[in-house]
N, C-alpha and C. Protein backbone atom coordinates (compact mmCIF):
# COMPACT_ATOMS: atom_id res chain seq x y z
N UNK A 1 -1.47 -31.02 46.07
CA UNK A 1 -0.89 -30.11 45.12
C UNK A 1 0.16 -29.26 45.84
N UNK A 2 1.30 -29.19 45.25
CA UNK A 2 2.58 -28.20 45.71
C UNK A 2 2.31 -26.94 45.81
N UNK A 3 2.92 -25.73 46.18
CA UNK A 3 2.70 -24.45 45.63
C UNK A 3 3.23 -23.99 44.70
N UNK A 4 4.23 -25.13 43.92
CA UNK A 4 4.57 -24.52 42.21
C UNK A 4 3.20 -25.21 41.49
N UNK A 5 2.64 -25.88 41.98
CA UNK A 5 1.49 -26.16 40.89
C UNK A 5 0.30 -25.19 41.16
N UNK A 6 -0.02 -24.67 42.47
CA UNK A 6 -0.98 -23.79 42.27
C UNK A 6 -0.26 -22.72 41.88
N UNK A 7 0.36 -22.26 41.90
CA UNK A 7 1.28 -21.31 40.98
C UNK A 7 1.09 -21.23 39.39
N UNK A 8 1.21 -22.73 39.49
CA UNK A 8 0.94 -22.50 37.62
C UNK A 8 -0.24 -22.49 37.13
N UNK A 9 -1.21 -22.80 37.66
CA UNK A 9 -2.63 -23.07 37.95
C UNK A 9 -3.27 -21.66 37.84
N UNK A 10 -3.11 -20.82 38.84
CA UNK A 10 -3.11 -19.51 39.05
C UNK A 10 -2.91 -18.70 37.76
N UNK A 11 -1.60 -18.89 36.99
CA UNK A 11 -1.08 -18.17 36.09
C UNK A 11 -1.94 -18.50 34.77
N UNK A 12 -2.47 -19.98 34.92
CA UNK A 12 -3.51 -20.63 33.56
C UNK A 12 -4.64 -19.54 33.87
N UNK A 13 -5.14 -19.28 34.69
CA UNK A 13 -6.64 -19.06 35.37
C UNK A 13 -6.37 -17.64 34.84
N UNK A 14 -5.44 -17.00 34.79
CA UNK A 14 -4.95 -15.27 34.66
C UNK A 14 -4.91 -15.48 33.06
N UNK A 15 -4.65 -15.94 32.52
CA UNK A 15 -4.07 -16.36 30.97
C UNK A 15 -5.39 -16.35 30.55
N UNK A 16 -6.45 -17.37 30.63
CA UNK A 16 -7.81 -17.33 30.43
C UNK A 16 -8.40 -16.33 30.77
N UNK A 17 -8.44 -15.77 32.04
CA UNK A 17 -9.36 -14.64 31.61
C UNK A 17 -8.88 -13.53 30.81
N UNK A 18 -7.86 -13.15 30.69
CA UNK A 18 -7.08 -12.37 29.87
C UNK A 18 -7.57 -12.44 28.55
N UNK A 19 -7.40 -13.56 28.46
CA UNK A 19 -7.84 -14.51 26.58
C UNK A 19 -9.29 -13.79 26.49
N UNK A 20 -9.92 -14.24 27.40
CA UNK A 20 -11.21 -13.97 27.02
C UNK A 20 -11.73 -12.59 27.29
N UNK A 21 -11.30 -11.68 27.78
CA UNK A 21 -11.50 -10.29 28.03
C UNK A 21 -10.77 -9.23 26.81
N UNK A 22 -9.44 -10.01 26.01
CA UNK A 22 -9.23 -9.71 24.94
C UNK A 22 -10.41 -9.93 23.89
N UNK A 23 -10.97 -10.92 23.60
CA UNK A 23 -11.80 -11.31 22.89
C UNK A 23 -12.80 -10.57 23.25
N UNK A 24 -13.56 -10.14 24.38
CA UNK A 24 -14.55 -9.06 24.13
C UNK A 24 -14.18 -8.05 23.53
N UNK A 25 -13.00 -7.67 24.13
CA UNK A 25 -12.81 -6.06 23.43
C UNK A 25 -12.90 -6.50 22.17
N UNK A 26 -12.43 -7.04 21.75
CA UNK A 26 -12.24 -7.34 19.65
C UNK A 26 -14.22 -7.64 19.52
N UNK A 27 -14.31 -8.04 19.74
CA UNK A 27 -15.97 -8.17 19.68
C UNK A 27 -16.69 -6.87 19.55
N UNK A 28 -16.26 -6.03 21.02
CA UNK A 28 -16.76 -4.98 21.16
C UNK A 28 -16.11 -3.44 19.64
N UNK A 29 -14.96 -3.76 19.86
CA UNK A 29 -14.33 -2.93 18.60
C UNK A 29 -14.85 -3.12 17.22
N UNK A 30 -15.16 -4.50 17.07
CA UNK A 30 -16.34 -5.15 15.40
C UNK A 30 -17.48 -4.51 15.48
N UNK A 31 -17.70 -4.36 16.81
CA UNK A 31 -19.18 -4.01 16.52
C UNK A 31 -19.28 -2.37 16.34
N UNK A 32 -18.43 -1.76 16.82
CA UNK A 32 -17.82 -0.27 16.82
C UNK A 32 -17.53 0.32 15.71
N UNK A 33 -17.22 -0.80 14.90
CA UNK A 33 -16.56 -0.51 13.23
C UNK A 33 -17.88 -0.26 12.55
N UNK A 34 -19.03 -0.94 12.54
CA UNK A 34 -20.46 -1.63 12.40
C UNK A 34 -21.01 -0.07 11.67
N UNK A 35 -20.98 1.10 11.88
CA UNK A 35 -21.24 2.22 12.00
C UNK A 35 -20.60 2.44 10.45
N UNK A 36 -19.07 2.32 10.24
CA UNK A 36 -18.54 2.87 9.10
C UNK A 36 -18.38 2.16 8.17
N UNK A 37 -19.12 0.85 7.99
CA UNK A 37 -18.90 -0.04 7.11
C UNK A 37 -19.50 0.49 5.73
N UNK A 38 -20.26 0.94 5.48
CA UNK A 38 -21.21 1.55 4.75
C UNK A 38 -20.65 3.08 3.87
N UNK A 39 -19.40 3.63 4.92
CA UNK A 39 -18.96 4.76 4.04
C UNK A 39 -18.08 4.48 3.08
N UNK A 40 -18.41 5.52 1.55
CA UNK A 40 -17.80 5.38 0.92
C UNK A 40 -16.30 5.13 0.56
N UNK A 41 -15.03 4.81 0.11
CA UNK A 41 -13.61 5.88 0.26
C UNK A 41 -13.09 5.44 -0.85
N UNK A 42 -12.09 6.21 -1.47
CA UNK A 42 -11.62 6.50 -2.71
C UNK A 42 -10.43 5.58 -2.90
N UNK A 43 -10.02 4.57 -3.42
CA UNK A 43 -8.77 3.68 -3.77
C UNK A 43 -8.15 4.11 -4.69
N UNK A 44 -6.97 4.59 -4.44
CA UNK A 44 -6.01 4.59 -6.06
C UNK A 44 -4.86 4.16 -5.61
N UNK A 45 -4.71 3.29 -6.78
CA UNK A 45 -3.17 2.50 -6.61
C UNK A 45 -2.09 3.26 -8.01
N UNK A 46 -1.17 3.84 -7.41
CA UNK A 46 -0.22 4.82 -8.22
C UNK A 46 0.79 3.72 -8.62
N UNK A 47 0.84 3.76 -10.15
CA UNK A 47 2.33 2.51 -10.45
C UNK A 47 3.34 3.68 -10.53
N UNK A 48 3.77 4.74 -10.10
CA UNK A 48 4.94 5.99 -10.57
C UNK A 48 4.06 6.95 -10.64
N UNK A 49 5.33 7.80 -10.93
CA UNK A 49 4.96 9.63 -10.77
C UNK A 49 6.15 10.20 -12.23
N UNK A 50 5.89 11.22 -12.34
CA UNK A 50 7.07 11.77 -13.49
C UNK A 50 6.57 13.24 -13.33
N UNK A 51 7.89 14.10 -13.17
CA UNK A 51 7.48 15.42 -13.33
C UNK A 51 7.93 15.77 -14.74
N UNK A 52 6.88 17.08 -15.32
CA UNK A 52 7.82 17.32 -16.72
C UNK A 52 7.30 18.71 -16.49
N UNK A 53 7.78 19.55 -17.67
CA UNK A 53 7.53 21.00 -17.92
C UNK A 53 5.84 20.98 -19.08
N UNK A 54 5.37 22.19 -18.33
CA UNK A 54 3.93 22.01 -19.38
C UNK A 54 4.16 21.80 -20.63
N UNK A 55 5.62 22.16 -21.60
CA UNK A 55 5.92 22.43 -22.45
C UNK A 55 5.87 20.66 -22.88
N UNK A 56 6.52 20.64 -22.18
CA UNK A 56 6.99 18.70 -22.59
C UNK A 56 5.82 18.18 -22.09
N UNK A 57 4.66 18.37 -21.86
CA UNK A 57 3.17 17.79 -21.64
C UNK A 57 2.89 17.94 -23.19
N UNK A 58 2.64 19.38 -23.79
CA UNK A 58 2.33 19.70 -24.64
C UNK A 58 2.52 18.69 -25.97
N UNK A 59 3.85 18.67 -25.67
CA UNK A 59 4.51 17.76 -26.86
C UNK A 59 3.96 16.61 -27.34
N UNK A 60 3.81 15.82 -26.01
CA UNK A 60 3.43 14.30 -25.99
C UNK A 60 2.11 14.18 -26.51
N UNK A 61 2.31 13.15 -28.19
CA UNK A 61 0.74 12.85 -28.70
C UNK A 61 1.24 11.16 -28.42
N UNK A 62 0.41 10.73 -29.39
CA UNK A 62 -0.43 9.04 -29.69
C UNK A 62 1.14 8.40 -29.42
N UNK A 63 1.31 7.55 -28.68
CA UNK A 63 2.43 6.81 -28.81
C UNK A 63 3.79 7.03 -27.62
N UNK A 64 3.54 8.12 -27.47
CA UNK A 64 4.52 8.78 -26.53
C UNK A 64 4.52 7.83 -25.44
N UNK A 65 5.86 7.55 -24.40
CA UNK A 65 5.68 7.16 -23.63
C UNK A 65 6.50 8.11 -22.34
N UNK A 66 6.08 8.03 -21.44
CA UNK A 66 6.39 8.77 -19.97
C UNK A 66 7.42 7.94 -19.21
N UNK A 67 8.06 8.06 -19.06
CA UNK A 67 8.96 7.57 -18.00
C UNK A 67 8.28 7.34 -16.67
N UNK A 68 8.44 6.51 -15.40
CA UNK A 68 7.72 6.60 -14.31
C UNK A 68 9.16 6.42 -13.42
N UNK A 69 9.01 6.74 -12.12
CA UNK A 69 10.22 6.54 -10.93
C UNK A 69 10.34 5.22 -10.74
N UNK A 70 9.23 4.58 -11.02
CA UNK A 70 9.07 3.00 -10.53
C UNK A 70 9.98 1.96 -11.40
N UNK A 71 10.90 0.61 -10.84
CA UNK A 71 11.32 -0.01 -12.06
C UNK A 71 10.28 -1.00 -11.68
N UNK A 72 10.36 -2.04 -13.15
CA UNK A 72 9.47 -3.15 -12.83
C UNK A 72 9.41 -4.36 -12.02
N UNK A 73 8.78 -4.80 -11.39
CA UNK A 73 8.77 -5.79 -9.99
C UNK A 73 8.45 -4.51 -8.72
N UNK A 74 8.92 -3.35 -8.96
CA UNK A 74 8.66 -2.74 -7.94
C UNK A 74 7.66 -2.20 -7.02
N UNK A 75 7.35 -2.49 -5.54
CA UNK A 75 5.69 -2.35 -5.07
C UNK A 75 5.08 -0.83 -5.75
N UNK A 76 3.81 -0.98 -5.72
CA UNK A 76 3.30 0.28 -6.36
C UNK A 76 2.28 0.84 -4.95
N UNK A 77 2.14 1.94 -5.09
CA UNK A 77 1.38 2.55 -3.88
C UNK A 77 0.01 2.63 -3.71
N UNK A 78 -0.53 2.33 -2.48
CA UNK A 78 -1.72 2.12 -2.49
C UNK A 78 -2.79 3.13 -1.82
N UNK A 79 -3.08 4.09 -2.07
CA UNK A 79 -3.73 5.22 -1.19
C UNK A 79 -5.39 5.00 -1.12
N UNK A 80 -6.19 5.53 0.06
CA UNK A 80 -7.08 5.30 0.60
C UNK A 80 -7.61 6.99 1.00
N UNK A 81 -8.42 7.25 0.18
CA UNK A 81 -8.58 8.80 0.19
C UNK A 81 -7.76 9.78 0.42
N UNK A 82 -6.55 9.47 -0.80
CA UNK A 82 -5.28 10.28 -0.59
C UNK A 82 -4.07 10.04 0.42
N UNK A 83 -4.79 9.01 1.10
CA UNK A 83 -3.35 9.14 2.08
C UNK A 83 -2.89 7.10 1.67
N UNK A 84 -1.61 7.75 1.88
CA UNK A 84 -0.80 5.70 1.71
C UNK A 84 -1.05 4.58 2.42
N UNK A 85 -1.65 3.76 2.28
CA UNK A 85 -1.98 3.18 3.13
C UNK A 85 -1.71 1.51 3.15
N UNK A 86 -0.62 1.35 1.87
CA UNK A 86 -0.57 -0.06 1.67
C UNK A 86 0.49 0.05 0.65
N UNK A 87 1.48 -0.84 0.27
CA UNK A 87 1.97 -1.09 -1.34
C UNK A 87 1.75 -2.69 -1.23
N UNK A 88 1.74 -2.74 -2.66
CA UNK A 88 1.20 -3.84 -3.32
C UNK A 88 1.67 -3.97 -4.86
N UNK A 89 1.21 -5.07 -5.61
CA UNK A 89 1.72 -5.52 -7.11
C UNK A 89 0.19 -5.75 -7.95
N UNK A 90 0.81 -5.16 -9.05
CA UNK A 90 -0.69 -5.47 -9.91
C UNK A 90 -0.82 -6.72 -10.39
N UNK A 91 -2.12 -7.17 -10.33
CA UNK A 91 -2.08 -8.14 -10.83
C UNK A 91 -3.45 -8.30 -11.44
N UNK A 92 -3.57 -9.51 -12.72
CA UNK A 92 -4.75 -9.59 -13.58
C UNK A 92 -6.19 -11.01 -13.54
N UNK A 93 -6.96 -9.94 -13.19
CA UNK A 93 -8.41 -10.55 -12.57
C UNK A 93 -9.63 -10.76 -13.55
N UNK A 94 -9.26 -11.77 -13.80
CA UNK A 94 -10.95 -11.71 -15.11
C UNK A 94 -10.75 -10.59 -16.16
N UNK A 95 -9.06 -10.80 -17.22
CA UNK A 95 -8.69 -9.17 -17.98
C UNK A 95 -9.23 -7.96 -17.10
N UNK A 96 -9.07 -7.82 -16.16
CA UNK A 96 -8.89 -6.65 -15.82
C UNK A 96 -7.48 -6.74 -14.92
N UNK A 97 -7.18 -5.20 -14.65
CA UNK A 97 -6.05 -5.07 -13.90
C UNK A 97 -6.40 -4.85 -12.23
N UNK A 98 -5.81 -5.09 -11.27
CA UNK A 98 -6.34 -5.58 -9.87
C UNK A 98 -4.96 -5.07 -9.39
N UNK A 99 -5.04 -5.20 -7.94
CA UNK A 99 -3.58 -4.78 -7.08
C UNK A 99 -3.95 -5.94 -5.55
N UNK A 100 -2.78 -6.56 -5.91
CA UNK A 100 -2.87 -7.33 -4.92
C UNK A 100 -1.97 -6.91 -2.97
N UNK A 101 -2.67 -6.48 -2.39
CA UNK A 101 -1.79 -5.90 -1.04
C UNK A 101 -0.56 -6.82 -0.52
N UNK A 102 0.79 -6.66 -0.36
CA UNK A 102 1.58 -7.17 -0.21
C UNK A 102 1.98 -6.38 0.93
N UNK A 103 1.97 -5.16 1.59
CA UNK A 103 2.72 -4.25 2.39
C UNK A 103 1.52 -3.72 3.39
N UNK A 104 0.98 -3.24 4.41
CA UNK A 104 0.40 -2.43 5.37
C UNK A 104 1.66 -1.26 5.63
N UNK A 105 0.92 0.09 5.20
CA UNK A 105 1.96 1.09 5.79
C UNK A 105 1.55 1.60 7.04
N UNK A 106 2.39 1.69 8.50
CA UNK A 106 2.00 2.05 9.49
C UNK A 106 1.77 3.49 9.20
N UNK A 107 0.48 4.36 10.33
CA UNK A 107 0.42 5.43 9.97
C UNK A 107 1.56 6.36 10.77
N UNK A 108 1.70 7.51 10.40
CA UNK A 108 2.81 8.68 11.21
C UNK A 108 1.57 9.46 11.91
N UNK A 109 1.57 9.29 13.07
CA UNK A 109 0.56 10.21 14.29
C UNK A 109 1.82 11.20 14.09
N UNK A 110 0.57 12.34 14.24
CA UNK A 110 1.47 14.08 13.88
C UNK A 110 0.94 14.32 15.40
């Protein structure tokens, strides 16, 4: 064997344990999660927002419709005990209405 092949040999042997020392940690992090699987958290998926005056709340009976910021096709927001945590598109599950995740929003560390 040359010393470019134990070279590359070397670099396999580093690659593998790497591989597999990644894979504990992910093992070890599943099992870490193991703890919060069980807590509750609150989902709401927002299709728009609209501000109005209480007055123009007042107004609105049977039929009325609200304007929203959102046009249609557009992702709708996905929050996870108030905070954003995804957008996504609605979509329909056994007549009901469902939201299918299309987006992961990274979080902003303050």
């Amino acid at each position: 064997m040359d010393e470019n092949e134990n070279l590359q040999l070397a670099e396999l042997e580093g690659d593998a344990r790497a591989a597999g020392a990644t894979e504990q940690r992910a093992a070890s992090n599943a099992k870490d999660l193991e703890a919060v699987y069980d807590v509750p958290v609150q989902i709401s998926a927002v299709l728009g927002r609209a501000t109005m005056q209480v007055s123009q709340l007042l107004k609105l009976g049977r039929g009325a419709v609200v304007e929203l910021d959102r046009k249609v096709g557009e992702a709708i927001d996905i929050y996870v005990n108030n905070r954003l945590v995804a957008r996504g598109e609605v979509v329909v599950v056994d007549e009901r209405l469902g939201v299918t995740m299309t987006e992961i929003v990274k979080a902003e560390r303050s």
